[in-house]
Protein backbone atom coordinates (compact mmCIF):
# COMPACT_ATOMS: atom_id res chain seq x y z
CA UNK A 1 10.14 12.14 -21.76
CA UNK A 2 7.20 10.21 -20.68
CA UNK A 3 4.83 11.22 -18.10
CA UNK A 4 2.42 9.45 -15.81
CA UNK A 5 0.32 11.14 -13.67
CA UNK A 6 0.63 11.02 -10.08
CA UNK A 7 -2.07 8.51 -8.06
CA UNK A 8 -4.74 9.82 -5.66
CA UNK A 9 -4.97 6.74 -3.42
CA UNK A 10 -3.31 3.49 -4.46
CA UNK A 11 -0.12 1.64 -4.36
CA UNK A 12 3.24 2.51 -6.51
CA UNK A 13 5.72 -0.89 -7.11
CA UNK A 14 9.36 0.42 -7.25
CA UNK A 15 13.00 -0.84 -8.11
CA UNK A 16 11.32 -3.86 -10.11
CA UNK A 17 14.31 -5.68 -11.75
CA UNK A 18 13.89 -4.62 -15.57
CA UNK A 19 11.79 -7.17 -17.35
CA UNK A 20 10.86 -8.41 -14.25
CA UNK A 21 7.26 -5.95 -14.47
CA UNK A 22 5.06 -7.73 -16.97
CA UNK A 23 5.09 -10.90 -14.53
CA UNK A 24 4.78 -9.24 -11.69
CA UNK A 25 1.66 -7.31 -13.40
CA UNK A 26 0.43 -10.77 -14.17
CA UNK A 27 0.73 -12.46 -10.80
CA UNK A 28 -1.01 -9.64 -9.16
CA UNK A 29 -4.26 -9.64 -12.07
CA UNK A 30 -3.55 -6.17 -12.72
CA UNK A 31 -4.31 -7.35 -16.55
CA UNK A 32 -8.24 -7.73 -15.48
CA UNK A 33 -8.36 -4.49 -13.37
CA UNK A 34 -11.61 -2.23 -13.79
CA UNK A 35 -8.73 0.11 -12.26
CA UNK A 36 -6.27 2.61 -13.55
CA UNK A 37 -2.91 1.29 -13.76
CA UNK A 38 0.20 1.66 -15.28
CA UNK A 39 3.33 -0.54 -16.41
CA UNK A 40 6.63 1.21 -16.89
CA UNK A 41 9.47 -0.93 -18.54
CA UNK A 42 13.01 -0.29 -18.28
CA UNK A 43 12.80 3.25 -16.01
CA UNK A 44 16.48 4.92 -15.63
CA UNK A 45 17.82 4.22 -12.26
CA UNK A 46 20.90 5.28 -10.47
CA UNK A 47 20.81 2.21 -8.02
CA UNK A 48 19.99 -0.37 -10.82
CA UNK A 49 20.56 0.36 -14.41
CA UNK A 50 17.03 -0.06 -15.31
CA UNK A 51 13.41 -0.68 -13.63
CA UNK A 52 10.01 -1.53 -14.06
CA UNK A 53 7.86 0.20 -12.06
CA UNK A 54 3.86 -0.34 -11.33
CA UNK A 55 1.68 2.39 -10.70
CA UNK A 56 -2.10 1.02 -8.95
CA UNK A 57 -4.77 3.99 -8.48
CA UNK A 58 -6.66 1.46 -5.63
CA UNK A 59 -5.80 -0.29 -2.63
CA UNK A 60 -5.12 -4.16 -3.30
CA UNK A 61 -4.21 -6.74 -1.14
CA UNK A 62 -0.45 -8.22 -1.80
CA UNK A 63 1.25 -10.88 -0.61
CA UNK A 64 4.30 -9.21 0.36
CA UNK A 65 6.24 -12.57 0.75
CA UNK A 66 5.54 -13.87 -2.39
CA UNK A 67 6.57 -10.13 -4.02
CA UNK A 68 10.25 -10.51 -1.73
CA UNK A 69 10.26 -14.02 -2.76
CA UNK A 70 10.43 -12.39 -6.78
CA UNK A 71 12.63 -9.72 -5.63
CA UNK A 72 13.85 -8.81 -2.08
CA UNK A 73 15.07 -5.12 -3.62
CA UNK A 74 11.76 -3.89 -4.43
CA UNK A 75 9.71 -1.63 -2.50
CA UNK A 76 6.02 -0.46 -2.00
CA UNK A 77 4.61 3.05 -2.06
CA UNK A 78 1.21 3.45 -0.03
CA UNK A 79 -0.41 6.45 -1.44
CA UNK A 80 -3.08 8.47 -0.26
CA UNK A 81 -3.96 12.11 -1.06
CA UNK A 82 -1.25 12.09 -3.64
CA UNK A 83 1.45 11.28 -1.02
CA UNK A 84 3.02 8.82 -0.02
CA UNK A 85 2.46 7.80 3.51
CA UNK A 86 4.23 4.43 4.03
CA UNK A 87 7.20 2.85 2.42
CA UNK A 88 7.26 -1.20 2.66
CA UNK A 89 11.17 -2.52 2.00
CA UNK A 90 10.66 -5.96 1.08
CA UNK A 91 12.85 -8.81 2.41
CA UNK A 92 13.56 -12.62 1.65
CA UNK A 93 10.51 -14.82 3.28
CA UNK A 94 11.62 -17.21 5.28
CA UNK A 95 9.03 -19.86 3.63
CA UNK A 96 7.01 -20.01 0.40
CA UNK A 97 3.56 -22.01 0.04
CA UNK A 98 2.18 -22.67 -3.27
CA UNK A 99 4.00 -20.36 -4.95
CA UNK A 100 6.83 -22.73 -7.07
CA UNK A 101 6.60 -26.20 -7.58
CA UNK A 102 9.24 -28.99 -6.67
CA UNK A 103 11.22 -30.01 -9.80
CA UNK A 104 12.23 -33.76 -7.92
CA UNK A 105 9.71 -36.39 -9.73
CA UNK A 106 9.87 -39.02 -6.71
CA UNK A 107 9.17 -35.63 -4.32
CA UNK A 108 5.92 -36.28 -2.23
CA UNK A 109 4.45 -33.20 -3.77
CA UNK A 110 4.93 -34.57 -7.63
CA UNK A 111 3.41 -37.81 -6.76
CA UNK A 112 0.46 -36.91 -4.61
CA UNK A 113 -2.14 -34.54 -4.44
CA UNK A 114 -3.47 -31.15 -2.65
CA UNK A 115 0.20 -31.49 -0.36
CA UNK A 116 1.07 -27.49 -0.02
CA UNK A 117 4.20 -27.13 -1.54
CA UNK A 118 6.66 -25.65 0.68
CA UNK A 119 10.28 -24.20 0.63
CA UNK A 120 12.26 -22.98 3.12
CA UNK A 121 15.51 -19.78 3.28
CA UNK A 122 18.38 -21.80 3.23
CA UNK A 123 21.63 -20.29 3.55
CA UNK A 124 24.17 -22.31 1.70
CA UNK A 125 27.58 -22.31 -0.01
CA UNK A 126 25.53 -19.83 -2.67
CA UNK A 127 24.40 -17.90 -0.31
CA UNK A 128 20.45 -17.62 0.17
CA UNK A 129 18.47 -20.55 -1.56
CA UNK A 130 15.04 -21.98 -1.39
CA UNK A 131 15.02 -25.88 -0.14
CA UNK A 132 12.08 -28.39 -0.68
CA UNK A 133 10.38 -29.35 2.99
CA UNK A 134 10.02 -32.85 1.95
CA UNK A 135 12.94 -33.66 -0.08
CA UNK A 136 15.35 -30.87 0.65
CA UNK A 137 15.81 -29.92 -3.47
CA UNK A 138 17.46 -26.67 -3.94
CA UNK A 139 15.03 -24.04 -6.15
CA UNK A 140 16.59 -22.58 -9.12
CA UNK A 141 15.57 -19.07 -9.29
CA UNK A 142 14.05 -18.21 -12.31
CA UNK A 143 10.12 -16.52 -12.38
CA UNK A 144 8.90 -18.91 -15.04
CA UNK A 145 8.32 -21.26 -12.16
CA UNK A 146 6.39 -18.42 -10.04
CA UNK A 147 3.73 -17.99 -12.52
């Protein structure tokens, strides 16, 4: 069994969709941090299988959008004096800037420069989807566009 010791004051990253962690850890810089923190791949869960998990012994700013954009099921643990004193439950953003590109080469944001890219929650015959502002292409999930 592996153990990891409990924070004092930080932030704990939860219900990460297995494999899902290392990006995650990536996006956020936690790869540079003069910090203790910890990555935990594929954690038992009863909800999902498997997790990651992050573990962040310091307060950091997150984009929450941008984490519910990755994955609406995950949540944040605020810690301080070993407990945890605030649960965030992340949810779908309603819009995304800068944070995937449009795949559409005659899009106005392939063609020209510093235009924000922009998507908007679309609900659609697959259910929730991510549309281009400017030339309404659908977003295929996948986080190797994120990054």
């Amino acid at each position: 069994m592996l153990n990891v010791d409990t924070i004092k004051n930080g932030l704990v990253i939860d219900h990460i969709k297995a494999g899902t962690g290392p990006k995650i850890f990536k996006w956020l810089g936690l790869d540079k941090a003069p910090f203790c923190v910890a990555l935990i791949l594929n954690v038992h869960s009863d909800r999902q299988g498997k997790k990651d998990i992050i573990k962040i012994d310091n307060i950091i700013n997150i984009d929450y959008s941008v984490l519910g954009f990755i994955d609406h099921n995950i949540t944040v643990n605020v810690v301080q004096d070993e407990k945890i004193v605030k649960k965030i439950t992340l949810e779908l953003p309603s819009r995304v800037e800068n944070v995937i590109r449009c795949k559409n080469p005659r899009c106005i944001t392939t063609t020209e420069k510093n235009i924000v890219h922009t998507f908007k929650l679309f609900s659609g015959k697959n259910g929730s989807e991510y549309r281009c502002e400017y030339c309404d292409t659908a977003y295929d999930r996948g986080l190797e566009d994120i990054f």
